[in-house]
C-alpha atoms as a PDB file:
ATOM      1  CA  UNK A   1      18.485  52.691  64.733  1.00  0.00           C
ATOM      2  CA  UNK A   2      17.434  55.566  62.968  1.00  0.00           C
ATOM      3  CA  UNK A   3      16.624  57.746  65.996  1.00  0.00           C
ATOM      4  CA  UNK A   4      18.337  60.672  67.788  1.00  0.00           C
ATOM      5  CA  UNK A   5      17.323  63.736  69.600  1.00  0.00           C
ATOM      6  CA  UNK A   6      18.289  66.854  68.235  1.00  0.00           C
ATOM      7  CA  UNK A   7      17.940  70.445  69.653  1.00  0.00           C
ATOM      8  CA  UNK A   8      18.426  73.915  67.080  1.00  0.00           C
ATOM      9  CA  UNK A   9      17.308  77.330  66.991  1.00  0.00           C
ATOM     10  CA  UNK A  10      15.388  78.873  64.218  1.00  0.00           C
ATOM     11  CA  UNK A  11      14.013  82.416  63.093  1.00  0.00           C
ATOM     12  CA  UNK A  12      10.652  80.795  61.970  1.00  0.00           C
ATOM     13  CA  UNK A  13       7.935  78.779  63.386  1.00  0.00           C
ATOM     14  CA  UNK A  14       8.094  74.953  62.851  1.00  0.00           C
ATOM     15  CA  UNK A  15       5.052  73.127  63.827  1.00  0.00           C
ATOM     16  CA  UNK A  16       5.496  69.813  64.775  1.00  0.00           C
ATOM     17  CA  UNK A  17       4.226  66.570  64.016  1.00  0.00           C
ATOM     18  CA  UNK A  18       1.668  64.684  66.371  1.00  0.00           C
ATOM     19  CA  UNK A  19       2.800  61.796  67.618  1.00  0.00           C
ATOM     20  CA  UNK A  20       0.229  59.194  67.713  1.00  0.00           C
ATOM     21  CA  UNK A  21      -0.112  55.316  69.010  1.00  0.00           C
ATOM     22  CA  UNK A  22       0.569  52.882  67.037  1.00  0.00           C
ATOM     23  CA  UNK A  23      -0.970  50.345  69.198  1.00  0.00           C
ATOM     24  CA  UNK A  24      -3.925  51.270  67.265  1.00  0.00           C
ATOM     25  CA  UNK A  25      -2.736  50.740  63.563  1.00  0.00           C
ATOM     26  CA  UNK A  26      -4.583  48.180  61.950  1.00  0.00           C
ATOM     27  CA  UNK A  27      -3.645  45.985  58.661  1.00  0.00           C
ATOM     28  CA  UNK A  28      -5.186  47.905  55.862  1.00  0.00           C
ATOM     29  CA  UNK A  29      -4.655  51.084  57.451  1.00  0.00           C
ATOM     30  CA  UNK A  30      -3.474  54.080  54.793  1.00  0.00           C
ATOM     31  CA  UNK A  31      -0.289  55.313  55.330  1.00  0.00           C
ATOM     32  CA  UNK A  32       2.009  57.535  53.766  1.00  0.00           C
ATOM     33  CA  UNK A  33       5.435  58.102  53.891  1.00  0.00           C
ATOM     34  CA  UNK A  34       7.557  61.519  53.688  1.00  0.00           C
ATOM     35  CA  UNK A  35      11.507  61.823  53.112  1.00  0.00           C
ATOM     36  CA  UNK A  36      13.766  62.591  50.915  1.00  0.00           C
ATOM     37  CA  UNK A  37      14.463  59.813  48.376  1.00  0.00           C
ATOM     38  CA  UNK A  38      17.974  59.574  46.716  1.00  0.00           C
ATOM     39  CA  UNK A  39      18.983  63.232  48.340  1.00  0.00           C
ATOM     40  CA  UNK A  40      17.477  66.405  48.576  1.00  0.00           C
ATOM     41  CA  UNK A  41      16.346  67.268  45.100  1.00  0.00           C
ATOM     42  CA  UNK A  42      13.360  64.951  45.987  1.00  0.00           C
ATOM     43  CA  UNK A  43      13.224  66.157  49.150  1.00  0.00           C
ATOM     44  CA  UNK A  44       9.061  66.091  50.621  1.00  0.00           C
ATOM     45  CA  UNK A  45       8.737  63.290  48.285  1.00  0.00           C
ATOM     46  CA  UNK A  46       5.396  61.318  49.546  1.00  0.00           C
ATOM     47  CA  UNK A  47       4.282  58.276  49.055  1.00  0.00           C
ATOM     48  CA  UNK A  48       1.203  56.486  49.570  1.00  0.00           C
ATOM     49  CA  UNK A  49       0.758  52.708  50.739  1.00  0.00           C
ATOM     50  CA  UNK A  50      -0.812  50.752  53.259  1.00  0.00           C
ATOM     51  CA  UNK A  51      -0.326  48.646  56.559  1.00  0.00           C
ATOM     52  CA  UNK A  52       0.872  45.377  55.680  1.00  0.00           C
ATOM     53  CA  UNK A  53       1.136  44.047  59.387  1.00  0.00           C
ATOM     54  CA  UNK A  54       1.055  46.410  62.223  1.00  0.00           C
ATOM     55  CA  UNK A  55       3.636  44.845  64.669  1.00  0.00           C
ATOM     56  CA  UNK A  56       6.310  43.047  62.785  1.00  0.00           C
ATOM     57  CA  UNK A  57       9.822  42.430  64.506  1.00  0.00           C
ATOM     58  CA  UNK A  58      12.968  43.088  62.359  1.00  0.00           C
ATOM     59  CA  UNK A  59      15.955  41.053  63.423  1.00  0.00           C
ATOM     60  CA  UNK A  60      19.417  43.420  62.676  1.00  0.00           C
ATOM     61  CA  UNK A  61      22.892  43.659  63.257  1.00  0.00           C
ATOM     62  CA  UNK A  62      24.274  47.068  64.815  1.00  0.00           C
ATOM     63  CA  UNK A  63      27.617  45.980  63.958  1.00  0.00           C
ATOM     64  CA  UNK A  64      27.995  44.111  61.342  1.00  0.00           C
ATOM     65  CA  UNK A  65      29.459  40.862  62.723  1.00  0.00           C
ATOM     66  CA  UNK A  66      26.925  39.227  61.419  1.00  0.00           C
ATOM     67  CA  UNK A  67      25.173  38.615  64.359  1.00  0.00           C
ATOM     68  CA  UNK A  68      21.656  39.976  65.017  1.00  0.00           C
ATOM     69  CA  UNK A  69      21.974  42.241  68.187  1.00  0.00           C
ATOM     70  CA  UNK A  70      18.441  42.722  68.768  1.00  0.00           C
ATOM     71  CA  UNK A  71      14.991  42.631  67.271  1.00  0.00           C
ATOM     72  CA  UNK A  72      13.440  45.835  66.361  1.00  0.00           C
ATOM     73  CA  UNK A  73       9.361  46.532  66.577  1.00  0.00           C
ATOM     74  CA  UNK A  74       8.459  47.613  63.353  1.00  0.00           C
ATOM     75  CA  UNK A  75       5.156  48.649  61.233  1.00  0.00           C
ATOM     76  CA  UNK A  76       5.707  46.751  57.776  1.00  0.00           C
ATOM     77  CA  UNK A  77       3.750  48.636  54.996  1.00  0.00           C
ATOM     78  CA  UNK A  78       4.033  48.801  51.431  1.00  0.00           C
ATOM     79  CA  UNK A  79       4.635  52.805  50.891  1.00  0.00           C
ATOM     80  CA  UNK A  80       7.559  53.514  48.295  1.00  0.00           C
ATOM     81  CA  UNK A  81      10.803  53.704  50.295  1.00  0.00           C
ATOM     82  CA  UNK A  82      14.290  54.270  49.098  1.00  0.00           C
ATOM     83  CA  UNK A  83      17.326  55.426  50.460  1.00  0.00           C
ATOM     84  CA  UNK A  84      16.969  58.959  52.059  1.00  0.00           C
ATOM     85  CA  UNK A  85      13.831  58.110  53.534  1.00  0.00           C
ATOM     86  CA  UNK A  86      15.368  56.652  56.350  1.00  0.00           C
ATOM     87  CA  UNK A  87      14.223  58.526  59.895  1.00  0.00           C
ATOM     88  CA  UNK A  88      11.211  60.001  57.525  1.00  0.00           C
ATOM     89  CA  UNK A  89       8.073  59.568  59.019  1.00  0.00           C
ATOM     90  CA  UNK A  90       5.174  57.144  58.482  1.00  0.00           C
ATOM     91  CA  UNK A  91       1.813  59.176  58.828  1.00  0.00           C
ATOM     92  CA  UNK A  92      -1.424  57.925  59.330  1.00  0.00           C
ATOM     93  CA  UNK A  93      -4.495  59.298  57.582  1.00  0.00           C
ATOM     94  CA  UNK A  94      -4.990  62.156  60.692  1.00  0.00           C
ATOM     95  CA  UNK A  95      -1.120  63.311  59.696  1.00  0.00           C
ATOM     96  CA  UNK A  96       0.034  61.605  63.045  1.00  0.00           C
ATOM     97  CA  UNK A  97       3.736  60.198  63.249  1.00  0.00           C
ATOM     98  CA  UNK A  98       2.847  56.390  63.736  1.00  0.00           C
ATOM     99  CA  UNK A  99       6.300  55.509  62.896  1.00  0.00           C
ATOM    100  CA  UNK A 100       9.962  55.823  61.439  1.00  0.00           C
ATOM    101  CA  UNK A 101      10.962  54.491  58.079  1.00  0.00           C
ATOM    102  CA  UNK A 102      14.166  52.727  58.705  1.00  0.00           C
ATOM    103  CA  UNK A 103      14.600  50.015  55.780  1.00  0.00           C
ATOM    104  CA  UNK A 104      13.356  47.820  53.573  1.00  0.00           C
ATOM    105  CA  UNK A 105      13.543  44.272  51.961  1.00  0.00           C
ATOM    106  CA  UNK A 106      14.861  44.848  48.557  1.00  0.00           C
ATOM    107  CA  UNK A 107      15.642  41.904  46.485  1.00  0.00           C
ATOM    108  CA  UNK A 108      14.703  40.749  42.701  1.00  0.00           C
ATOM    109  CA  UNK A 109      11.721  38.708  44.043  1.00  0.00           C
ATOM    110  CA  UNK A 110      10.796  41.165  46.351  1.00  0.00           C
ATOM    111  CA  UNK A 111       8.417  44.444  46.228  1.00  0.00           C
ATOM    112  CA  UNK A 112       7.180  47.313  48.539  1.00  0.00           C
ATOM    113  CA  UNK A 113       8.059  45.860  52.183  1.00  0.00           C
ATOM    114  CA  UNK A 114       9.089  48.571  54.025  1.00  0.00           C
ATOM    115  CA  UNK A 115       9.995  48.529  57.986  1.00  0.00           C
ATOM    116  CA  UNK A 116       9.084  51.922  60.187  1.00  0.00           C
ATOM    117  CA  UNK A 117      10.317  51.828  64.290  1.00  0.00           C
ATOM    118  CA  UNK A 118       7.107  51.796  66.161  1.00  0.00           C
ATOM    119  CA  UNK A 119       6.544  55.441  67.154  1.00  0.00           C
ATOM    120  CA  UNK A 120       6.145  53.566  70.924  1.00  0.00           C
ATOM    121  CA  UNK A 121       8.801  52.435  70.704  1.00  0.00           C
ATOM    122  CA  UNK A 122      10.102  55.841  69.909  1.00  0.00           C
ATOM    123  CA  UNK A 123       9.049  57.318  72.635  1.00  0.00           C
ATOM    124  CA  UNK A 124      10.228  54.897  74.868  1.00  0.00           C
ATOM    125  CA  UNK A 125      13.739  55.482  73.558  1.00  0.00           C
ATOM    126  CA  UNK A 126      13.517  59.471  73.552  1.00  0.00           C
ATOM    127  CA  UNK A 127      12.911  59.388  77.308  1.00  0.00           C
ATOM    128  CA  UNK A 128      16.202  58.078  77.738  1.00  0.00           C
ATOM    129  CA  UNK A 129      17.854  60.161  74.751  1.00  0.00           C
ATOM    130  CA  UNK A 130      16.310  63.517  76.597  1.00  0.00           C
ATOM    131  CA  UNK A 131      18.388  62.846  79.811  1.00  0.00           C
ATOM    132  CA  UNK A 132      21.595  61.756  78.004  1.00  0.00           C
ATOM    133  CA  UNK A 133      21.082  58.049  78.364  1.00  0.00           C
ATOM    134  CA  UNK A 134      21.166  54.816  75.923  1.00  0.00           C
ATOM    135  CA  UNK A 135      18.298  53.165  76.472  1.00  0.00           C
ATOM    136  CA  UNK A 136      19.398  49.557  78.205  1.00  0.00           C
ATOM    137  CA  UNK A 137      18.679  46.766  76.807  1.00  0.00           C
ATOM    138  CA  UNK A 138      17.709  43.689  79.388  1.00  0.00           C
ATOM    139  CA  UNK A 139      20.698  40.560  78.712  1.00  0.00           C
ATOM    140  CA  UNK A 140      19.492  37.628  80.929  1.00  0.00           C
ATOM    141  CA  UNK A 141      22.703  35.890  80.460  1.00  0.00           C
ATOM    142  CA  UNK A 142      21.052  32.042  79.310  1.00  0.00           C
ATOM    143  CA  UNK A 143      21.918  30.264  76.283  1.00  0.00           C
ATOM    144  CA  UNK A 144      18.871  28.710  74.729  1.00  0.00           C
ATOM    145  CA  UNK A 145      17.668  26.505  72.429  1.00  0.00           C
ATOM    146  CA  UNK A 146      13.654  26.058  71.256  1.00  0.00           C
ATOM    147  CA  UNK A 147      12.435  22.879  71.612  1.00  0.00           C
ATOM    148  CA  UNK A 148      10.854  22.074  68.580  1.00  0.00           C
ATOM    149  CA  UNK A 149      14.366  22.865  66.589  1.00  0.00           C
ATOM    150  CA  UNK A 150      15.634  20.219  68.757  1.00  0.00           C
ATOM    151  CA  UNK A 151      12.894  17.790  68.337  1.00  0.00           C
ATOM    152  CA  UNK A 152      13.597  18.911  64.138  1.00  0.00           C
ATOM    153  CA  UNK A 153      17.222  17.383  64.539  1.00  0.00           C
ATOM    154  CA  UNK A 154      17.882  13.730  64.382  1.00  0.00           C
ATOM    155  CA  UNK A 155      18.863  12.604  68.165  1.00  0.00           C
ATOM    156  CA  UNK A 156      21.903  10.811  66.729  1.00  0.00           C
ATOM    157  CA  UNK A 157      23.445  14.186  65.976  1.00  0.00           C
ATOM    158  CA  UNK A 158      22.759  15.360  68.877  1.00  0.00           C
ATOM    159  CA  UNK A 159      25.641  17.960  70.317  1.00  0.00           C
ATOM    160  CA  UNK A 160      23.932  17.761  74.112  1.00  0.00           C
ATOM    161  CA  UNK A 161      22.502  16.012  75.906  1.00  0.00           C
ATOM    162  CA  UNK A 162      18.580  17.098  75.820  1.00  0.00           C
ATOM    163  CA  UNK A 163      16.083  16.268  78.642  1.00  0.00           C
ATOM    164  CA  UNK A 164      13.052  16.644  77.031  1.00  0.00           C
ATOM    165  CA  UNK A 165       9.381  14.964  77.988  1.00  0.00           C
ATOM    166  CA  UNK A 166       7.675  13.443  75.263  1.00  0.00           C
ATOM    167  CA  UNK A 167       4.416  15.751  75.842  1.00  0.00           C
ATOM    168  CA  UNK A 168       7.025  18.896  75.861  1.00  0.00           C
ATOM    169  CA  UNK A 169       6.275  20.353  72.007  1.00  0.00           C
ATOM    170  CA  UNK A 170       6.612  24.424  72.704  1.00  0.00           C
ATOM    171  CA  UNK A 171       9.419  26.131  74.813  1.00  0.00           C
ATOM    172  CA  UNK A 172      12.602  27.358  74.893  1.00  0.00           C
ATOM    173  CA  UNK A 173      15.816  24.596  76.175  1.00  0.00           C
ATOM    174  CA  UNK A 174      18.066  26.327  78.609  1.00  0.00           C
ATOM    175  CA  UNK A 175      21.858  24.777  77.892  1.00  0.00           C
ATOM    176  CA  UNK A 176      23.270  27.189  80.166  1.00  0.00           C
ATOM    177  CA  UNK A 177      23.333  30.419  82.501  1.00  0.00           C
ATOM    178  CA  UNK A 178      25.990  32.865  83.093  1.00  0.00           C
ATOM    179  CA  UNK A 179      27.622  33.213  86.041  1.00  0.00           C
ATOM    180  CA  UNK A 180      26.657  36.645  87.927  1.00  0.00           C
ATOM    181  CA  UNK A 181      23.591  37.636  85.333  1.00  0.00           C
ATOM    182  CA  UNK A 182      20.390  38.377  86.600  1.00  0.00           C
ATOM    183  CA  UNK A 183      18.773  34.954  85.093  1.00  0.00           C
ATOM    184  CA  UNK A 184      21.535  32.919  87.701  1.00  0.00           C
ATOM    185  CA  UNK A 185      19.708  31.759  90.768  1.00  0.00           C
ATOM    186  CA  UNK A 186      16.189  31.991  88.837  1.00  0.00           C
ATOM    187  CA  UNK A 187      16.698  29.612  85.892  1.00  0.00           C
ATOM    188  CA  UNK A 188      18.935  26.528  86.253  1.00  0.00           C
ATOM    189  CA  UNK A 189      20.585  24.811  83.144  1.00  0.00           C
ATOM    190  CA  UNK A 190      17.809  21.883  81.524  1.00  0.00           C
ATOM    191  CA  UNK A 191      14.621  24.159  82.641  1.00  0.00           C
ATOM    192  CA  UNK A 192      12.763  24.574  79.922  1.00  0.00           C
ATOM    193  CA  UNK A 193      11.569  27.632  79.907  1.00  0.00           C
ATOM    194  CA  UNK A 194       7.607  27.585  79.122  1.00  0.00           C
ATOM    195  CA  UNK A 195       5.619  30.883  79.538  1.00  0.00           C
ATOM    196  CA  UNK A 196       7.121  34.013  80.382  1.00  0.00           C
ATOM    197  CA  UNK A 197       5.254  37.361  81.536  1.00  0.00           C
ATOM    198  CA  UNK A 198       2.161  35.225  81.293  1.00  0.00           C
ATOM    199  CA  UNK A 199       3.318  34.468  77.451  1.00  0.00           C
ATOM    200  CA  UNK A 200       3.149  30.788  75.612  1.00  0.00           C
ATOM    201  CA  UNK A 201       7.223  30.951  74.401  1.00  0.00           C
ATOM    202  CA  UNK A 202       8.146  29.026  71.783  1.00  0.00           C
ATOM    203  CA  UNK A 203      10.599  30.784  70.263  1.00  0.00           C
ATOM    204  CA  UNK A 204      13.162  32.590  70.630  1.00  0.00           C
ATOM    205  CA  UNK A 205      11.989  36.399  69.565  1.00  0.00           C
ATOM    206  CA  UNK A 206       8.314  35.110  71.891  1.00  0.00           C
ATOM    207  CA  UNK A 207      11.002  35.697  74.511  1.00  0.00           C
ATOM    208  CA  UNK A 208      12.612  38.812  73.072  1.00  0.00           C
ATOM    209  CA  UNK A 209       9.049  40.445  72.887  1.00  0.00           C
ATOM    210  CA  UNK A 210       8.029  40.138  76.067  1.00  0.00           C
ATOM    211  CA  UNK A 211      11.567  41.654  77.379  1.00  0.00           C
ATOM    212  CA  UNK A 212      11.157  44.508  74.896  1.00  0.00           C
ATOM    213  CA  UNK A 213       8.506  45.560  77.304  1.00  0.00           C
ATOM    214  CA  UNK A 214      10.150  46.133  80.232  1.00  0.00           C
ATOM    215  CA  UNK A 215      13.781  48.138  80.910  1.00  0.00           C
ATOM    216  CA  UNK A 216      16.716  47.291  82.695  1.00  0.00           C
ATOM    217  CA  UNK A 217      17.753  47.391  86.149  1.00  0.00           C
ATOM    218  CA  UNK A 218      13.870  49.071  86.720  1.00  0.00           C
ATOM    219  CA  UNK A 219      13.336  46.314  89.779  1.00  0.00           C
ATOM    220  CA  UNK A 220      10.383  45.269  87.805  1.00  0.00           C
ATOM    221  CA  UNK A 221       9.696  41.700  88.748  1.00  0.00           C
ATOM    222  CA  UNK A 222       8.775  39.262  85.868  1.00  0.00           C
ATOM    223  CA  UNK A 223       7.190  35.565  86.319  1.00  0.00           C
ATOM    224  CA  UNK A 224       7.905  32.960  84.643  1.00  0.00           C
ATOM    225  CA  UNK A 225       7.238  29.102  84.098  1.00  0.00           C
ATOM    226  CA  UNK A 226       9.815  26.715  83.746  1.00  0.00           C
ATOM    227  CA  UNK A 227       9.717  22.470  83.716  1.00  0.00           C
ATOM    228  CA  UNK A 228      12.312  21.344  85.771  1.00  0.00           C
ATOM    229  CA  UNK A 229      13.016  17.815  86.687  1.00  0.00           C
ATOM    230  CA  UNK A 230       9.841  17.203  85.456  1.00  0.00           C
ATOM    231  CA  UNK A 231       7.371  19.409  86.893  1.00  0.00           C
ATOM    232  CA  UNK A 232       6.342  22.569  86.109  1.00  0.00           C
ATOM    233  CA  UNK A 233       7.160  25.709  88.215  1.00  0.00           C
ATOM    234  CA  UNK A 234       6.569  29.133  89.075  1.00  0.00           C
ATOM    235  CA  UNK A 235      10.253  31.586  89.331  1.00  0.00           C
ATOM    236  CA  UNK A 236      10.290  35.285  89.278  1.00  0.00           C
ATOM    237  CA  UNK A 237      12.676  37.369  87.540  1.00  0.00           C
ATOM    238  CA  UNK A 238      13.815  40.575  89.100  1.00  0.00           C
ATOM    239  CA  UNK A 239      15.544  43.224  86.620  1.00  0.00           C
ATOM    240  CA  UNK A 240      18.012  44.343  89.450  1.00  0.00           C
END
């Protein structure tokens, strides 16, 4: 990500940015972005755009094994972006930081989507970043599957052996759970796991979203809904 937390002494007065919620950004929102495009001899380059969808998540790969680590929460806007504009800010029309650029699609078919970290989601991070920490990420420890990318393959080809209803269209297959994680003892292998924090999942970043919101090992106790053996149930997660 392109956040840190920085501390420096200087002989003049900076004023800083306001932060402001982006909770409250709206499609069709003006925005502009500030940074410093292909080095510092553009440096304070802005550029003007607007919101394009206010709360998109970014799948990426923080170590390039090609494997997507996590799913950042993103602002997607169509403001000029290039490199050196990365951990710029995204402004709304007041001049408050609503967000971070951090990258963009760019491809021969594609123009002006840019990505900016949620400044929420900023903040949440700096609290842990002011005391030192990493901010933890929750790993349940399941392996899971959605249901209707099962019910997309033909049966015949099959790799497992799937247990799913004929009135099951939405949810997330559970093919295993790790021994010693927090999900063990709350989800069994064959739930299918339903709603979760009071959310319809049907895929797997539905899932991913809802975790976002809370942090590990807070003892924050999460419920969930799960069909097992054919009946639906109530099981509570505890982030322990």
């Amino acid at each position: 990500d392109d956040l840190a937390l920085i501390a420096f002494t200087h002989d003049k007065y900076i004023k800083p940015l306001k932060l402001g919620d982006s909770q409250t950004v709206k499609t069709g929102d003006f925005v502009i972005a500030i940074g410093n495009p292909e080095g510092f001899d553009y440096s304070n380059t802005a550029t003007l755009g607007i919101v394009s969808y206010p709360n998109r998540y970014v799948s990426v790969d923080n170590d390039d094994d090609n494997i997507d680590d996590w799913n950042l929460q993103c602002i997607q806007h169509d403001c000029a972006i290039n490199p050196g504009n990365s951990g710029g800010p995204l402004l709304n029309i007041y001049g408050e930081v609503i967000g971070v650029n951090t990258l963009k699609f760019a491809t021969t078919e594609i123009d002006n989507m840019g990505f900016s970290i949620a400044v929420d989601s900023v903040k949440h991070t700096v609290s842990f970043l002011e005391k030192g920490e990493v901010a933890p990420r929750i790993v349940l420890g399941i392996t899971i599957i959605a249901v209707r990318d099962v019910l997309g393959i033909d049966s015949s080809t099959w790799q497992y052996d799937y247990n799913i209803p004929k009135y099951i269209e939405h949810g997330l297959y559970i093919t295993s759970v790790t021994e010693g994680s927090i999900a063990e003892g709350v989800f069994e292998q064959d739930d299918i796991l339903l709603e979760f924090n009071s959310s319809i999942i049907r895929k797997a970043l539905d899932l991913k979203v809802e975790l976002n919101k809370f942090v590990a090992g807070s003892g924050d106790e999460i419920k969930a809904i799960v069909l097992r053996d054919g009946s639906q149930i109530e099981v509570v997660l505890k982030l322990k």
